[in-house]
PDB file of N, CA and C in Angstrom:
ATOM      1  N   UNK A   1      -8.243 -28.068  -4.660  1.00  0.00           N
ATOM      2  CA  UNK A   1      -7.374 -27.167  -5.390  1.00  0.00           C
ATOM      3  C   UNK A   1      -8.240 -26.334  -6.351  1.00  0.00           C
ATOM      4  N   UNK A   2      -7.913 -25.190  -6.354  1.00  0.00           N
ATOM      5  CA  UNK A   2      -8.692 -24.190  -7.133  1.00  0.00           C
ATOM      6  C   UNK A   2      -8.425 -24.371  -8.309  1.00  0.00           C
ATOM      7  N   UNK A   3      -9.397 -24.189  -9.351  1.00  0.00           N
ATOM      8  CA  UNK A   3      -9.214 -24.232 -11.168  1.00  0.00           C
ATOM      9  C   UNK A   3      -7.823 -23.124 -11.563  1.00  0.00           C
ATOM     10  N   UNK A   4      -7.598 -23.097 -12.153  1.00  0.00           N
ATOM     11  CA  UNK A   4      -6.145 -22.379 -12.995  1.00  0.00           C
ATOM     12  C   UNK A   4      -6.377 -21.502 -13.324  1.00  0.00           C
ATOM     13  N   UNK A   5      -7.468 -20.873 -13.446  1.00  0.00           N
ATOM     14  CA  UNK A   5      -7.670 -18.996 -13.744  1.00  0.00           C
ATOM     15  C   UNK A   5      -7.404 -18.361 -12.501  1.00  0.00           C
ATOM     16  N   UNK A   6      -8.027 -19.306 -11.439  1.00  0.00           N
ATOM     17  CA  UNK A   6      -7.838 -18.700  -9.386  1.00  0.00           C
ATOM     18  C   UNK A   6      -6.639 -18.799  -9.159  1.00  0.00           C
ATOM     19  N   UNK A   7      -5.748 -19.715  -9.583  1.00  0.00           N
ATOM     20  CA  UNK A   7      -4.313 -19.936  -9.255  1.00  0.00           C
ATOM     21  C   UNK A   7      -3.897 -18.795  -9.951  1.00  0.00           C
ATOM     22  N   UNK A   8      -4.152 -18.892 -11.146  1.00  0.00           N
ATOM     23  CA  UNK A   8      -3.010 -17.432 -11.868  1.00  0.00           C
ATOM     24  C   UNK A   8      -3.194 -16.408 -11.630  1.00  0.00           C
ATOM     25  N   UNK A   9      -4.528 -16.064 -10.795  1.00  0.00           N
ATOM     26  CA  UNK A   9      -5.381 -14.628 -10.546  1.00  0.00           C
ATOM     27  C   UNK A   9      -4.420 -14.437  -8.910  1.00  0.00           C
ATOM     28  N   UNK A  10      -4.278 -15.395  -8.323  1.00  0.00           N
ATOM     29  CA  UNK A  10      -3.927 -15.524  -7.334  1.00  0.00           C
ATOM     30  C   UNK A  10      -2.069 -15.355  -6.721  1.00  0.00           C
ATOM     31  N   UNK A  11      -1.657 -15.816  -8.347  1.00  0.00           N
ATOM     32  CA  UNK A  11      -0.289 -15.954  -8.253  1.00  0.00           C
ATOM     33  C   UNK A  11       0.371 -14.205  -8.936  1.00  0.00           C
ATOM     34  N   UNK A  12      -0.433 -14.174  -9.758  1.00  0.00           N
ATOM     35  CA  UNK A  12      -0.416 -12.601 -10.084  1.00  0.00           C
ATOM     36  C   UNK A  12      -0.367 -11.508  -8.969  1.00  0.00           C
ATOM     37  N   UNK A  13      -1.214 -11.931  -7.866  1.00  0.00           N
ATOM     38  CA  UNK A  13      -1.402 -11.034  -6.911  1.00  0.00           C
ATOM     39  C   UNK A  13      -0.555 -10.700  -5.886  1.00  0.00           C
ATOM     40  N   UNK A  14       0.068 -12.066  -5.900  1.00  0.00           N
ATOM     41  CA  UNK A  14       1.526 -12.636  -4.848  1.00  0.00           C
ATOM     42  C   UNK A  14       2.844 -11.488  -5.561  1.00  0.00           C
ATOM     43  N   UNK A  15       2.963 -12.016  -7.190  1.00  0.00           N
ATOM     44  CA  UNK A  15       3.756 -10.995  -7.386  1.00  0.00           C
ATOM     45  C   UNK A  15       3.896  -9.686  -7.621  1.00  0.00           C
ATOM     46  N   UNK A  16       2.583  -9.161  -7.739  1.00  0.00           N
ATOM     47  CA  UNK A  16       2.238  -7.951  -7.218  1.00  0.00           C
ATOM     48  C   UNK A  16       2.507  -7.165  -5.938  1.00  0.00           C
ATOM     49  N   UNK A  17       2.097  -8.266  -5.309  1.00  0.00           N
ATOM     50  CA  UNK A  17       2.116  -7.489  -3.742  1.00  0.00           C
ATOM     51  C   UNK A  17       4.093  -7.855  -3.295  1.00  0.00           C
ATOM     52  N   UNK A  18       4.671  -8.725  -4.009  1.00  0.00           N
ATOM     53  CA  UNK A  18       5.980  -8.523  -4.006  1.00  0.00           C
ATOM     54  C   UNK A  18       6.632  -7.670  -4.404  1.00  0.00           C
ATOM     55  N   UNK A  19       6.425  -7.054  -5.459  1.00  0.00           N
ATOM     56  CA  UNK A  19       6.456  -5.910  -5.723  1.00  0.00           C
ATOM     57  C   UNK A  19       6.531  -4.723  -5.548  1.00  0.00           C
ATOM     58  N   UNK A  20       5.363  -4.682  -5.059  1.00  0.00           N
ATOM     59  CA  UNK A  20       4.471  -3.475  -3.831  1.00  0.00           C
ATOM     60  C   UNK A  20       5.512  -3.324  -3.027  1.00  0.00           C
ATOM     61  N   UNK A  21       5.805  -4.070  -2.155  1.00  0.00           N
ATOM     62  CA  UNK A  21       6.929  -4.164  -1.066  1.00  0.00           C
ATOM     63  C   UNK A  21       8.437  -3.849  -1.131  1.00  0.00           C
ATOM     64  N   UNK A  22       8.990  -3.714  -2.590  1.00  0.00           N
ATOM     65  CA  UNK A  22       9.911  -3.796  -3.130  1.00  0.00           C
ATOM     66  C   UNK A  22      10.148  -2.163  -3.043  1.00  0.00           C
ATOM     67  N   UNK A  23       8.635  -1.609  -3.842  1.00  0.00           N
ATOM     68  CA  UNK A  23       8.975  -0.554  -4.233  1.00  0.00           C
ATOM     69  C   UNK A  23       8.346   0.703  -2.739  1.00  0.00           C
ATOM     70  N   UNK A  24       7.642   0.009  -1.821  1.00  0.00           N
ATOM     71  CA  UNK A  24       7.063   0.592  -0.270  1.00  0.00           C
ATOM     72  C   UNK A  24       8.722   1.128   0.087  1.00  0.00           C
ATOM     73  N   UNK A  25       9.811  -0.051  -0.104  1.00  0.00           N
ATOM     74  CA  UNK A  25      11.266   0.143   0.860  1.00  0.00           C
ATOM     75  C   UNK A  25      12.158   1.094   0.098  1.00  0.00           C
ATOM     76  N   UNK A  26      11.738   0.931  -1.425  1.00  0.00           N
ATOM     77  CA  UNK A  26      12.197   2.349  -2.397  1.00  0.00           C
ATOM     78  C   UNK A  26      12.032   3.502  -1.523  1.00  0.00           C
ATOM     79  N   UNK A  27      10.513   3.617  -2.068  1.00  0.00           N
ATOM     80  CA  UNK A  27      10.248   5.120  -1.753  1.00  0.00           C
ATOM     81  C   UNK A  27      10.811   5.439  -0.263  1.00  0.00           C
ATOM     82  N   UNK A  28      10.328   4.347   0.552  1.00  0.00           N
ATOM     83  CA  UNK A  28      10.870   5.132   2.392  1.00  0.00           C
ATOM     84  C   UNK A  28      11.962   5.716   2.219  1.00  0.00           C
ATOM     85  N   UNK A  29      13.195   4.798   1.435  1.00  0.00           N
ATOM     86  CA  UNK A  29      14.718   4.893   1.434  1.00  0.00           C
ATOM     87  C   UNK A  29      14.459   6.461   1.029  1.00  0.00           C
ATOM     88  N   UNK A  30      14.078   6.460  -0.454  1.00  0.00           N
ATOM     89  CA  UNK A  30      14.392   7.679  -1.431  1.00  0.00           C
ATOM     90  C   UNK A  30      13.656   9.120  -0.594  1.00  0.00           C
ATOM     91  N   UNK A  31      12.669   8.840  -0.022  1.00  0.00           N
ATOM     92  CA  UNK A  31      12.194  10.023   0.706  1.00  0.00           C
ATOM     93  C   UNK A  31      12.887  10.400   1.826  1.00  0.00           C
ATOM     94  N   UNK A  32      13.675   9.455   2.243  1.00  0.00           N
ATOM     95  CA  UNK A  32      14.442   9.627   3.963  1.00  0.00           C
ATOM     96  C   UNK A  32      15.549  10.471   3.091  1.00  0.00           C
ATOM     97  N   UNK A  33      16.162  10.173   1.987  1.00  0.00           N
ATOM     98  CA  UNK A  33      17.241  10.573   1.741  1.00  0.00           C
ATOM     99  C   UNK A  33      17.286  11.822   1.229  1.00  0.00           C
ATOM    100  N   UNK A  34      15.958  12.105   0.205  1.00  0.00           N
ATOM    101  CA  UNK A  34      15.377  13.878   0.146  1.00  0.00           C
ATOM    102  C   UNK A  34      15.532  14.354   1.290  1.00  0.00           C
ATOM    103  N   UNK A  35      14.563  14.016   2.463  1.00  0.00           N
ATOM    104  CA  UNK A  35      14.738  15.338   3.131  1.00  0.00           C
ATOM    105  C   UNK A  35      15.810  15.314   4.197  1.00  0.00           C
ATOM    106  N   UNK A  36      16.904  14.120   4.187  1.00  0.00           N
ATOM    107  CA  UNK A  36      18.270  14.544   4.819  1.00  0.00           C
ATOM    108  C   UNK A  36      18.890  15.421   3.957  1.00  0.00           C
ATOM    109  N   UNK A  37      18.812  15.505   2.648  1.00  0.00           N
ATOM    110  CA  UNK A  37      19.992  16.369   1.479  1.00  0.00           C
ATOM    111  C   UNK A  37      18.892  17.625   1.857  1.00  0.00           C
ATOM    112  N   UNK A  38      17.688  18.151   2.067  1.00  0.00           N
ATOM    113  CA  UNK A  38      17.310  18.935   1.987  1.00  0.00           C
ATOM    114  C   UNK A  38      17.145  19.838   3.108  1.00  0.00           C
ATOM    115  N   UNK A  39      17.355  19.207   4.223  1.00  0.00           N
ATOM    116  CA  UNK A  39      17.819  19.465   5.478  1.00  0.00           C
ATOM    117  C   UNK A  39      19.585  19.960   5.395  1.00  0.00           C
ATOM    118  N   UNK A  40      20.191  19.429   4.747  1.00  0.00           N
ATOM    119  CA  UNK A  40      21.271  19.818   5.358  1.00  0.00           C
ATOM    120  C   UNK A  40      22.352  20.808   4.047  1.00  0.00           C
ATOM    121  N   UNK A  41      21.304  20.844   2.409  1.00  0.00           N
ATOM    122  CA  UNK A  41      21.275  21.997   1.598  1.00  0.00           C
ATOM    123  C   UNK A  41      20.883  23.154   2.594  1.00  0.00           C
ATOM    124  N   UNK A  42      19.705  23.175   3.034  1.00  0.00           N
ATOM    125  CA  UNK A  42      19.266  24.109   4.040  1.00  0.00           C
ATOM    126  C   UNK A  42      19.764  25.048   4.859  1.00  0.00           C
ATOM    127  N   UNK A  43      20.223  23.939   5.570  1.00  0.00           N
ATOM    128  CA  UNK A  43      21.129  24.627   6.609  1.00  0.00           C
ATOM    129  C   UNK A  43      22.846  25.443   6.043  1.00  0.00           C
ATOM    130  N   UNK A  44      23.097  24.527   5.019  1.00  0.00           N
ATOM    131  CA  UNK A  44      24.438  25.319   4.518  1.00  0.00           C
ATOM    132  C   UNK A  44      23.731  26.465   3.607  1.00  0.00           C
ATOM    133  N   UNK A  45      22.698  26.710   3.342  1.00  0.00           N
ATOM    134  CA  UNK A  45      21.817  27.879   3.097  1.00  0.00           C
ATOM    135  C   UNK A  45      22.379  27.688   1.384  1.00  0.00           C
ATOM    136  N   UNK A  46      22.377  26.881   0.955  1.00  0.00           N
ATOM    137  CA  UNK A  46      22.152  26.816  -0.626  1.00  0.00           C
ATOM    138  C   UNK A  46      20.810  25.669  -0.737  1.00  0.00           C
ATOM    139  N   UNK A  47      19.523  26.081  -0.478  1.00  0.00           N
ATOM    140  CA  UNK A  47      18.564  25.284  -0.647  1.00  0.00           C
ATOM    141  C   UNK A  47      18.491  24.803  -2.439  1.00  0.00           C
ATOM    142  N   UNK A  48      17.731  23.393  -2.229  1.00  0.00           N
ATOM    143  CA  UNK A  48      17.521  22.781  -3.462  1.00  0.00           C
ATOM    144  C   UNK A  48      16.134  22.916  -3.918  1.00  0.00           C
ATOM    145  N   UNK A  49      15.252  23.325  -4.018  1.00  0.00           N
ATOM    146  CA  UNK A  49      13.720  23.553  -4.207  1.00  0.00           C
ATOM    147  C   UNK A  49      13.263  22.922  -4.329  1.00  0.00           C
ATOM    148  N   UNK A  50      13.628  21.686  -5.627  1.00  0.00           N
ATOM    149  CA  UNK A  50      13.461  20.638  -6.633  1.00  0.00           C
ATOM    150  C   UNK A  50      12.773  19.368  -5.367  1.00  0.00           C
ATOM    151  N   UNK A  51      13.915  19.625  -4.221  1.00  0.00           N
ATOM    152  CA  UNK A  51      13.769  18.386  -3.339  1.00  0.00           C
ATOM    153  C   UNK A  51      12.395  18.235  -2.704  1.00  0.00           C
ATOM    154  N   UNK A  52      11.822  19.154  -2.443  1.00  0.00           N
ATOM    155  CA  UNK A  52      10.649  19.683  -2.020  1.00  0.00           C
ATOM    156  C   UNK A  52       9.128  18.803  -2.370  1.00  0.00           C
ATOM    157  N   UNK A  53       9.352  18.805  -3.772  1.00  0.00           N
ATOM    158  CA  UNK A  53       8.477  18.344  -4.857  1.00  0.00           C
ATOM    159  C   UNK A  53       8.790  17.173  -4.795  1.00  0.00           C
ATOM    160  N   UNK A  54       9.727  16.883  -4.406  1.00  0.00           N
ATOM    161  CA  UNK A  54       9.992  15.140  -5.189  1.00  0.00           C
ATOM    162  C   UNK A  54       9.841  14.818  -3.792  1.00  0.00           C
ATOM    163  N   UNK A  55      10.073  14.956  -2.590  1.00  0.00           N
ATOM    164  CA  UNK A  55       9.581  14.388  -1.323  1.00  0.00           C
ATOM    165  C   UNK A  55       8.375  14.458  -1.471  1.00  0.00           C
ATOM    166  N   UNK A  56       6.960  15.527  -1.737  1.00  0.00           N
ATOM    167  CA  UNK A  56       5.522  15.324  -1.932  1.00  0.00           C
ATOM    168  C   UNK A  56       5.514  13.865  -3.029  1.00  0.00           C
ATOM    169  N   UNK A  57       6.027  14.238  -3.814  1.00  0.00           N
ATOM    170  CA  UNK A  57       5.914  12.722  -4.808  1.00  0.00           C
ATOM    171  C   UNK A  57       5.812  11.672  -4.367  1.00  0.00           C
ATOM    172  N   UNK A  58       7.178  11.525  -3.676  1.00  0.00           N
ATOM    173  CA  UNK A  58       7.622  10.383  -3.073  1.00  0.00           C
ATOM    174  C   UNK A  58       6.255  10.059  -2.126  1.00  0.00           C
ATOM    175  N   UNK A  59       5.908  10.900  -1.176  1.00  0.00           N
ATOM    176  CA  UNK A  59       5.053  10.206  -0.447  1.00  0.00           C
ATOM    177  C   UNK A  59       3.684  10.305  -0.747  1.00  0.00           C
ATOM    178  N   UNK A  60       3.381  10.678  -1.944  1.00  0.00           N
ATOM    179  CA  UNK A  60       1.719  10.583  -2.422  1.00  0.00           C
ATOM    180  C   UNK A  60       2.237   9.325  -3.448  1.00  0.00           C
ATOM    181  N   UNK A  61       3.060   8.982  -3.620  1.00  0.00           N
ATOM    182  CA  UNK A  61       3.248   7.103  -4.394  1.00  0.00           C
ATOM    183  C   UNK A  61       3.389   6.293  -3.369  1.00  0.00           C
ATOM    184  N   UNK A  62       4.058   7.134  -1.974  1.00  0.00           N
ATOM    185  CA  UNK A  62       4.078   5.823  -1.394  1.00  0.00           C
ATOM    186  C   UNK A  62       2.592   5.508  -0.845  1.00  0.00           C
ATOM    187  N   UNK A  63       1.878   6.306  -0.756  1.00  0.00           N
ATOM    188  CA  UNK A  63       0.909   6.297   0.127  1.00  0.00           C
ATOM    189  C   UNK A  63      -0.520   5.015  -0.989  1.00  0.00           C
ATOM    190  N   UNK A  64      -0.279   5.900  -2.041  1.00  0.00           N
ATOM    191  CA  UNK A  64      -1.002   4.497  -2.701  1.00  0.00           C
ATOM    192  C   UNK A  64      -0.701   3.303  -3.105  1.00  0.00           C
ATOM    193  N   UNK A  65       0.432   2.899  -3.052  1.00  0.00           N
ATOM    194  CA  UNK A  65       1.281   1.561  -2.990  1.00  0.00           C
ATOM    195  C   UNK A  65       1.145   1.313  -1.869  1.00  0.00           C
ATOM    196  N   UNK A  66       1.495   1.890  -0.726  1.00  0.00           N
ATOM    197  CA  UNK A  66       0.832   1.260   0.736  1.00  0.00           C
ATOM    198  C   UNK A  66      -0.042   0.611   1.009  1.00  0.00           C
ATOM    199  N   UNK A  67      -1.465   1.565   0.720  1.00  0.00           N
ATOM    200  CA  UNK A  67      -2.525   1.392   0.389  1.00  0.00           C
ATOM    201  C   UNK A  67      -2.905   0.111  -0.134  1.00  0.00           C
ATOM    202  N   UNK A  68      -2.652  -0.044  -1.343  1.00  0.00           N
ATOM    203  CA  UNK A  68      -2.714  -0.887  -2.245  1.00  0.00           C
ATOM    204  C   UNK A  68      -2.187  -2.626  -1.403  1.00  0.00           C
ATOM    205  N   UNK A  69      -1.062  -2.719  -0.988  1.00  0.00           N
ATOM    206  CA  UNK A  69      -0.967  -3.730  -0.236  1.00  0.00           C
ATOM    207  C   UNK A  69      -1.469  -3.953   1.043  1.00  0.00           C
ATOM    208  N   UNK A  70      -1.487  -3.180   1.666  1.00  0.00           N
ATOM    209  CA  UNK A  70      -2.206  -2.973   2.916  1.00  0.00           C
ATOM    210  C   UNK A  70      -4.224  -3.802   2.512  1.00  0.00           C
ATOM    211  N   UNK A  71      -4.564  -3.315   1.456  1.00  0.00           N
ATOM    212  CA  UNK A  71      -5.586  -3.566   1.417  1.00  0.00           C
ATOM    213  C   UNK A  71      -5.806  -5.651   0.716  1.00  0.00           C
ATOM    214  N   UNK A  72      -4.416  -5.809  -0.054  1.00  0.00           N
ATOM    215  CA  UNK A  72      -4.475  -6.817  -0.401  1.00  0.00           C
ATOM    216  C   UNK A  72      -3.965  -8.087   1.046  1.00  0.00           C
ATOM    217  N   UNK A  73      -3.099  -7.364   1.865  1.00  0.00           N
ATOM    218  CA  UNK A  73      -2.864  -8.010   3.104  1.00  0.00           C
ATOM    219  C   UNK A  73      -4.371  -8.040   4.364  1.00  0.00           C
ATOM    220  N   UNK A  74      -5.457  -7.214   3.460  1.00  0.00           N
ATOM    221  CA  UNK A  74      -6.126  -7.023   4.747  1.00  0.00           C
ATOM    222  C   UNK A  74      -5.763  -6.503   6.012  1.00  0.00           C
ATOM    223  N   UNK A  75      -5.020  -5.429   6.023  1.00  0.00           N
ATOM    224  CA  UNK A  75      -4.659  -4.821   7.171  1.00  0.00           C
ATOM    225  C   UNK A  75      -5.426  -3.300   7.057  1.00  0.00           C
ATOM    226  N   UNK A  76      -6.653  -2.944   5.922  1.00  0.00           N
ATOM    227  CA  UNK A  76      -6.545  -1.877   5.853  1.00  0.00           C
ATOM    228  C   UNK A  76      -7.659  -1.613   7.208  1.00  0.00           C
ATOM    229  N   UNK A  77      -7.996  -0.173   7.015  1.00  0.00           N
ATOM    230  CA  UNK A  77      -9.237   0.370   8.528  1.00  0.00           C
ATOM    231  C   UNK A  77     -10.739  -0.914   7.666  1.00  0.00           C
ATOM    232  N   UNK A  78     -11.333  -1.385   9.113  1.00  0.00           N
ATOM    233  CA  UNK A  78     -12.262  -2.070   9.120  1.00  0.00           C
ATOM    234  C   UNK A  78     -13.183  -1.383   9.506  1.00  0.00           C
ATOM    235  N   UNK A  79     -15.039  -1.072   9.600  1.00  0.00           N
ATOM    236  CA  UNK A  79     -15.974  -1.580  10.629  1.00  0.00           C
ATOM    237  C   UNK A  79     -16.525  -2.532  10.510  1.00  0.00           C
ATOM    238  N   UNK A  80     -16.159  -3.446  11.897  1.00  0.00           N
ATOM    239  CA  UNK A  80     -16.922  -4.607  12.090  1.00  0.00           C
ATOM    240  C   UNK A  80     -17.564  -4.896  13.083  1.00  0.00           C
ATOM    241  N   UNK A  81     -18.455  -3.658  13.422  1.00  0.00           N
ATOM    242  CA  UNK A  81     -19.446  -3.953  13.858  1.00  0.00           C
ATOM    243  C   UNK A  81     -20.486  -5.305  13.763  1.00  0.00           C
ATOM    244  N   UNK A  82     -20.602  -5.068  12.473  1.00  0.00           N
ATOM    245  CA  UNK A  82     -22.026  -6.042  11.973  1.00  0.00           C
ATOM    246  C   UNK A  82     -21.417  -7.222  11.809  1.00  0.00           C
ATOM    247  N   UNK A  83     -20.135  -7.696  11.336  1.00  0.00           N
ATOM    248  CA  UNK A  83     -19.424  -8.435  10.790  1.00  0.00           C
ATOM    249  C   UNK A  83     -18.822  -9.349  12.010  1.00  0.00           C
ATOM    250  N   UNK A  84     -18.453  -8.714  13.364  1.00  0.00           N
ATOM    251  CA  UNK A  84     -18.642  -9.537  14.356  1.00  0.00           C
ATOM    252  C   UNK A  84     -19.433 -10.016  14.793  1.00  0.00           C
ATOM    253  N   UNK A  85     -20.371  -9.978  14.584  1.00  0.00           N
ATOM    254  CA  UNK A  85     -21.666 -10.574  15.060  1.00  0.00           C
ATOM    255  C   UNK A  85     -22.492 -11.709  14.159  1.00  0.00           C
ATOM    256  N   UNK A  86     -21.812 -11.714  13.070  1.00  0.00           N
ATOM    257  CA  UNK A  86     -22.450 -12.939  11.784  1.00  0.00           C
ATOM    258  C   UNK A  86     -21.825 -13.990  12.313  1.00  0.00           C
ATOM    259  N   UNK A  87     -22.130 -15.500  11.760  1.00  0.00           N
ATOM    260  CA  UNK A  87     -21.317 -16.388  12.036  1.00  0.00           C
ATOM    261  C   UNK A  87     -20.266 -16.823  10.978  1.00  0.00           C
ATOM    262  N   UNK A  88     -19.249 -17.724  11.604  1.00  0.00           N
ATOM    263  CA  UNK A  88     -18.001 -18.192  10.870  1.00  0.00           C
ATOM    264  C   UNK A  88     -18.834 -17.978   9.120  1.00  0.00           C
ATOM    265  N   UNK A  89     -19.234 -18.131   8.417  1.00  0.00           N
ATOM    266  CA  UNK A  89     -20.055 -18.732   7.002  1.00  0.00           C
ATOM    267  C   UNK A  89     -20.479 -17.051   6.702  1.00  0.00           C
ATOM    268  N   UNK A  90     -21.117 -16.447   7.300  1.00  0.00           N
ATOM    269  CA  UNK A  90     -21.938 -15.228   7.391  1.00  0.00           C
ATOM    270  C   UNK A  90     -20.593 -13.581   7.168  1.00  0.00           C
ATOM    271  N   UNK A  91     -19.487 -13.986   7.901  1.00  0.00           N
ATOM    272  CA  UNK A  91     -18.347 -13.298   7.745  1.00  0.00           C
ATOM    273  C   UNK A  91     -17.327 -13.677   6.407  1.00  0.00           C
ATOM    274  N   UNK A  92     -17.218 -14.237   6.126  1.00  0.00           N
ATOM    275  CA  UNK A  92     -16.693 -15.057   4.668  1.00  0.00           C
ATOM    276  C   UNK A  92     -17.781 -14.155   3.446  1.00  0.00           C
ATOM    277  N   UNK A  93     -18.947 -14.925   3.445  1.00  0.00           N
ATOM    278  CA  UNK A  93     -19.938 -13.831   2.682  1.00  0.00           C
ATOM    279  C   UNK A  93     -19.464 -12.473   2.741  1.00  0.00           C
ATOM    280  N   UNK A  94     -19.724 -12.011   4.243  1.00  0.00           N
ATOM    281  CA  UNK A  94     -19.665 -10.395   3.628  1.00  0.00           C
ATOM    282  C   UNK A  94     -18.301  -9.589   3.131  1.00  0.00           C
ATOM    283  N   UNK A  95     -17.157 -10.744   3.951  1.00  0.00           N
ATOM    284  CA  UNK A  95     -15.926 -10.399   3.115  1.00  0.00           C
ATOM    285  C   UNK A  95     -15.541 -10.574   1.720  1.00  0.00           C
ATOM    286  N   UNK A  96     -16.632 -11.756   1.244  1.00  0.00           N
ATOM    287  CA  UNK A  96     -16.071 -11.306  -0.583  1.00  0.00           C
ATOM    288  C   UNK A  96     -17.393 -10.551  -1.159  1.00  0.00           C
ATOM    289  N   UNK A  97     -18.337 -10.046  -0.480  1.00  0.00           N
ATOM    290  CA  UNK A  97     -19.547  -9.063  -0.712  1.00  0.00           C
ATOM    291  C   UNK A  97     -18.871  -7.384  -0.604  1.00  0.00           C
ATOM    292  N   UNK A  98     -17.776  -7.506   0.208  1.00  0.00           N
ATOM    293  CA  UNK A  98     -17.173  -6.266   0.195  1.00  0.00           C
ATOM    294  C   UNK A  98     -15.804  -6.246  -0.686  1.00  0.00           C
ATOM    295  N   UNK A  99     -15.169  -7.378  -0.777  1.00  0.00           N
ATOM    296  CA  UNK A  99     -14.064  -7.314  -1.945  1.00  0.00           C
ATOM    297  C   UNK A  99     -14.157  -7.265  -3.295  1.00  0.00           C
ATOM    298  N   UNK A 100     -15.854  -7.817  -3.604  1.00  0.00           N
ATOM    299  CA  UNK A 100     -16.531  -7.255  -4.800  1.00  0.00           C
ATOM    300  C   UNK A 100     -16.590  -5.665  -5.545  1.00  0.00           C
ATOM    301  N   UNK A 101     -17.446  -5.488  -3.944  1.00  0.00           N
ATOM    302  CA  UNK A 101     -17.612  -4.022  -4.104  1.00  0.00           C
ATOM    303  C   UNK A 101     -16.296  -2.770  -4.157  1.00  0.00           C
ATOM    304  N   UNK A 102     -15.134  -3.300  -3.774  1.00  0.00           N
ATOM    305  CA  UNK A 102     -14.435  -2.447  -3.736  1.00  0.00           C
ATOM    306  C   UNK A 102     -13.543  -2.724  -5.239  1.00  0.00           C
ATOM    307  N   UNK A 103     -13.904  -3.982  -5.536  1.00  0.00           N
ATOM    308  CA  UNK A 103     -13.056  -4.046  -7.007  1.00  0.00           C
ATOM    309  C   UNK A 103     -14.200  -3.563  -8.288  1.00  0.00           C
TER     310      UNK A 103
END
């Protein structure tokens, strides 16, 4: 069992990335729903402008909250070239040699 700074560093991260997820299903919702009202302001030809801006919003937050979990799930883009080829012990290394570097 890990010491109690790793647990809380760890448990912090859990509710973080709960979080993350909370607010990933926000934004999809809130952006789907901009550009249906803005689609169909549109078409009855009284456009909303405003909506415009807040859909860019919406998806330059979602994109780094994505991000952001994506990278804590480890799903983000890899090369592992070199990294397939180390052994079981050798891949562990360079994965917290690179989770260093990126924090």
């Amino acid at each position: 069992m890990p010491p109690w700074p790793v647990r809380a560093v760890v448990a912090l991260s859990n509710g973080l990335l709960a979080f993350e997820r909370v607010a990933i299903m926000g934004f999809m919702g809130v952006l789907t729903l901009l550009i249906l009202i803005n689609v169909t302001t549109r078409y009855a030809g009284l456009p909303i402008y405003w909506i415009d801006e807040s859909a860019v919003y919406a998806t330059v937050w979602l994109t780094f909250i994505g991000a952001s979990a994506m990278t804590r799930l480890r799903l983000d883009f890899a090369v592992t070239m070199l990294t397939e080829r180390l052994s079981a012990r050798g891949q562990q290394i360079a994965r917290i040699i690179s989770t260093l570097a990126v924090v």
